[in-house]
Protein backbone atom coordinates (compact mmCIF):
# COMPACT_ATOMS: atom_id res chain seq x y z
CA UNK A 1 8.94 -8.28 -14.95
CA UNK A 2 6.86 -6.94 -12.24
CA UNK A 3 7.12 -2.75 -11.85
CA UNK A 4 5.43 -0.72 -9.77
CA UNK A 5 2.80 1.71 -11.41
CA UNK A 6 0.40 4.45 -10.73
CA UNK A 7 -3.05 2.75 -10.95
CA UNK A 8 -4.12 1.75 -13.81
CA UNK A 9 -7.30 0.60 -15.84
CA UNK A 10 -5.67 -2.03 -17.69
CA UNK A 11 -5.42 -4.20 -15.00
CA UNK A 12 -8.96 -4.14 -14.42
CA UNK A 13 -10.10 -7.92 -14.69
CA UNK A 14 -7.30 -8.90 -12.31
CA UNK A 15 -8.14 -6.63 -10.11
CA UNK A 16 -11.22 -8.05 -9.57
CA UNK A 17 -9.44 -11.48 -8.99
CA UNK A 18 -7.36 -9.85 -6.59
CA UNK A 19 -9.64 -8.28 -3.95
CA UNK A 20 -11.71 -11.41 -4.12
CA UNK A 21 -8.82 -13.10 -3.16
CA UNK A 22 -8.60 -10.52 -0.39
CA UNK A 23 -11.71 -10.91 0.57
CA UNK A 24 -11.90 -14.49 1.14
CA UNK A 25 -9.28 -13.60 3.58
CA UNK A 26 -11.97 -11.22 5.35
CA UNK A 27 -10.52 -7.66 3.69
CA UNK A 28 -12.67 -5.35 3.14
CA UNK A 29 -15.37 -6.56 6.19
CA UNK A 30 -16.88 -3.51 7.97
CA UNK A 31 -13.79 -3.79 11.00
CA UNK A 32 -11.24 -3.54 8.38
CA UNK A 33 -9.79 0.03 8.55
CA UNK A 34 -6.84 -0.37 6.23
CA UNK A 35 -6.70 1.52 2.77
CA UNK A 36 -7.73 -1.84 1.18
CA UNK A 37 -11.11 -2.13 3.45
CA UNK A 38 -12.29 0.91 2.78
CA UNK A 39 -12.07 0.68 -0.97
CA UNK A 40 -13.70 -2.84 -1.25
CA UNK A 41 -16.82 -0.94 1.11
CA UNK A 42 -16.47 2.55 -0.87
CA UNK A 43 -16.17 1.17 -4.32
CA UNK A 44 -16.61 -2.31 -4.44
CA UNK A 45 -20.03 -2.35 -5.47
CA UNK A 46 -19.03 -0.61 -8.91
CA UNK A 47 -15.71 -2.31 -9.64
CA UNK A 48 -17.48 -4.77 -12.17
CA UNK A 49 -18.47 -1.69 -14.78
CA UNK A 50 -15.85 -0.33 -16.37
CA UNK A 51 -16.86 3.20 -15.94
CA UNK A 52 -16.89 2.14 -12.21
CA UNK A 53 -13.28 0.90 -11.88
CA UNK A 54 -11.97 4.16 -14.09
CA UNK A 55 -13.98 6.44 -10.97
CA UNK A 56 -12.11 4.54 -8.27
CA UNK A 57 -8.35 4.73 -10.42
CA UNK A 58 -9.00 8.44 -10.78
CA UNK A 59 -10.39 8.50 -7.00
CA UNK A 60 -7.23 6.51 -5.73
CA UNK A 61 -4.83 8.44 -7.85
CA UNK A 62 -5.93 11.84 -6.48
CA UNK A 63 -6.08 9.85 -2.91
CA UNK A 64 -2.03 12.07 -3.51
CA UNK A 65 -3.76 15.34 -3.43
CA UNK A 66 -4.42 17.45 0.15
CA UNK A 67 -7.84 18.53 -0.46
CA UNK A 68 -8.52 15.29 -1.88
CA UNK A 69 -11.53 14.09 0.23
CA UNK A 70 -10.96 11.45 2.96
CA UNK A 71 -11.78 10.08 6.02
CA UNK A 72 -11.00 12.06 9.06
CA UNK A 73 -7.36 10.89 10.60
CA UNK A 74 -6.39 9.68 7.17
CA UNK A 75 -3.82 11.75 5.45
CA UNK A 76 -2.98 12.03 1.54
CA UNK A 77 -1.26 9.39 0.53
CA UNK A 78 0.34 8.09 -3.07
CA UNK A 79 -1.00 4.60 -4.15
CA UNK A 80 1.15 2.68 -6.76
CA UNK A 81 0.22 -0.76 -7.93
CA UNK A 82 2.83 -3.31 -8.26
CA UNK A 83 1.78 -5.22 -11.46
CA UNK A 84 3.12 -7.65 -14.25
CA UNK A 85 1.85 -6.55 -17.85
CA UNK A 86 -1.95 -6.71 -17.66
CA UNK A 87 -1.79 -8.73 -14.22
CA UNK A 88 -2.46 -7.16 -10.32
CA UNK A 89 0.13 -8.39 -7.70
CA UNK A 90 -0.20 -5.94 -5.17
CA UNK A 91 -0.53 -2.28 -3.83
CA UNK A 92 1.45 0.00 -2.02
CA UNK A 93 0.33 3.36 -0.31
CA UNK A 94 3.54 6.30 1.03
CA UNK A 95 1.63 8.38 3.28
CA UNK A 96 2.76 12.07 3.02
CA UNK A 97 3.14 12.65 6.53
CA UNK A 98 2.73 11.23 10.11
CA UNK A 99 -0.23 11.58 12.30
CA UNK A 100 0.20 10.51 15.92
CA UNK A 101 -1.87 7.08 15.22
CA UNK A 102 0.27 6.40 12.17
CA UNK A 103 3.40 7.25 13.94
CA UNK A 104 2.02 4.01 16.71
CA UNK A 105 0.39 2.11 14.44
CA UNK A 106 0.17 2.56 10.83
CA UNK A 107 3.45 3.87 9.69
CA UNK A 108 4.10 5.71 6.46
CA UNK A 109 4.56 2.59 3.68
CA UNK A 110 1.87 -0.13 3.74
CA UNK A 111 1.55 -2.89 1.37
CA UNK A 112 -0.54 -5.96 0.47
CA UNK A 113 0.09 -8.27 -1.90
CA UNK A 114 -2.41 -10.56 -3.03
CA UNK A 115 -2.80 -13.95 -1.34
CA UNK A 116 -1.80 -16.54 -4.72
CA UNK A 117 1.17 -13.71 -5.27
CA UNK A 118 2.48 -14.39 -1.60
CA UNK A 119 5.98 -15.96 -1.31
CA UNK A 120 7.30 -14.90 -4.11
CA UNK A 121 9.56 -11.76 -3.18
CA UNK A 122 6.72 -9.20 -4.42
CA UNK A 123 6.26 -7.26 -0.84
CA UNK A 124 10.40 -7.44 -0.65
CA UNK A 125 10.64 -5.85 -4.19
CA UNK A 126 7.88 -3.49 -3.86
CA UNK A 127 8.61 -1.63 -0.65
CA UNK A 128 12.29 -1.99 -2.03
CA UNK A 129 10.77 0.46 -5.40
CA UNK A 130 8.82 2.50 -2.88
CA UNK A 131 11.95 3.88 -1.45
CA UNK A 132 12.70 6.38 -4.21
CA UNK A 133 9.24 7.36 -4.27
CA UNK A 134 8.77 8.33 -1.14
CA UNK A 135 12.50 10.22 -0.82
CA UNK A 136 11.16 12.28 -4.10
CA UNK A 137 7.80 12.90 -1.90
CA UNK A 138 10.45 14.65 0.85
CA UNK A 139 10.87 11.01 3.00
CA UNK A 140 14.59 10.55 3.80
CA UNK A 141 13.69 7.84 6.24
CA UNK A 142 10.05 5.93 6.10
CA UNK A 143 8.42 4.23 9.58
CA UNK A 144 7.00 1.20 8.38
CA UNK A 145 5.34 -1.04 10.83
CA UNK A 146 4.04 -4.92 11.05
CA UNK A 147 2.14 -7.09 13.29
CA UNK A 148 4.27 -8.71 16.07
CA UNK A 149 3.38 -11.85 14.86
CA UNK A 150 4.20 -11.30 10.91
CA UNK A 151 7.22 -12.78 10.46
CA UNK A 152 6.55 -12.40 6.34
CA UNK A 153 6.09 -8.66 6.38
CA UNK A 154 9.41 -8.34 9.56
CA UNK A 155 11.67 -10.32 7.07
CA UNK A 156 10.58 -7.94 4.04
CA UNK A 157 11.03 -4.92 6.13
CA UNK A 158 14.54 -6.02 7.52
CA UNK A 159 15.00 -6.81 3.62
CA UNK A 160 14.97 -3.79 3.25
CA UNK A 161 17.49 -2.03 5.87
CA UNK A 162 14.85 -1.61 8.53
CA UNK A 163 16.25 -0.87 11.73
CA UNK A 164 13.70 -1.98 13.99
CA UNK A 165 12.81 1.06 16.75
CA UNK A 166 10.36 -0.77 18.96
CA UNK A 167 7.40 -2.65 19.90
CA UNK A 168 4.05 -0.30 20.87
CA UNK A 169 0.90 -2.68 21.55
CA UNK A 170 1.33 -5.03 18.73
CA UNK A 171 2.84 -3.33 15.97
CA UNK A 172 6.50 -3.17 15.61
CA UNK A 173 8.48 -0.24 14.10
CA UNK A 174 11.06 0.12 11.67
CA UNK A 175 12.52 2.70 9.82
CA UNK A 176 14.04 2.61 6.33
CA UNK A 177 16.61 5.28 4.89
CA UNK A 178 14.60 6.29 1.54
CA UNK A 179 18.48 6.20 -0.24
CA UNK A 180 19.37 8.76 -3.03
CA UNK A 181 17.02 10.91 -4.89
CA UNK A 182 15.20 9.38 -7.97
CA UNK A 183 11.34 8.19 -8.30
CA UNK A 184 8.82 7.31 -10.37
CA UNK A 185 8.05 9.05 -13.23
């Protein structure tokens, strides 16, 4: 049964799977400026190496922490995998706050889930786990936006209770009570 998980090393090998799945898709190519993009440019070059991979878990993990170092614009944010025993489905990142770009654009929950995982309900039952998370990081409602043209990721968010608020360029916005307070441990 698939759970969602701080990263992890053990998933290492499918990891690797994953992203190249991604990246057939064109993730990760120099105008991709999600969370996923810049990882495959950061640390994609030392994924292979185990010593590698553990550097990037322990980088994405403290990715949670405020004087973590980041990008400018780019806020902390906890990532949580959403895996099945030794096998990488997806990720998830709850932003800790808003900036005015992410209140537009990027929202506070985004999500992929890798492209031979799609279909399946992962993105519904993922963002459906996030929702204690990010109430125990202070979240009682979470913006979480999607293309215009995603009708995958609108069903999963509407899955989800989210109320759609409006349409700004070509993102639309939805927001999500966060529900009663529990979390990951």
């Amino acid at each position: 049964m698939p759970e969602l998980v701080r990263p992890t090393t053990a998933v290492h090998a499918s990891y690797l799977e994953a992203v190249a799945e991604f990246q057939a898709e064109g993730r990760g190519a120099p105008d991709d400026n999600s969370l996923l993009g810049r990882d495959v440019r950061t640390y994609g070059r030392h994924w292979h190496e185990p010593a590698g991979f553990a550097a990037f878990v322990a980088a994405t993990i403290s990715d949670a922490e405020e004087d973590a170092p980041r990008p400018p614009g780019f806020v902390p944010s906890t990532v949580l995998w959403w895996i099945d025993g030794d096998t990488f489905i997806g990720r998830l990142s709850i932003r800790h706050r808003l900036t005015r770009r992410l209140l537009d654009w990027g929202g506070l929950i985004g999500y992929d889930v890798r492209p031979t995982a799609r279909r399946r309900g992962h993105a519904t039952a993922m963002l459906r786990a996030s929702l204690p998370v990010a109430r125990r990081l202070g979240h009682e409602r979470v913006l979480v936006t999607c293309d215009h043209d995603n009708v995958a990721s609108r069903k999963v968010i509407e899955a989800n209770g989210g109320v759609f608020e409006d349409r700004r360029a070509e993102k639309l916005r939805y927001w999500i009570d966060t529900g009663g307070p529990s979390g990951l441990a």
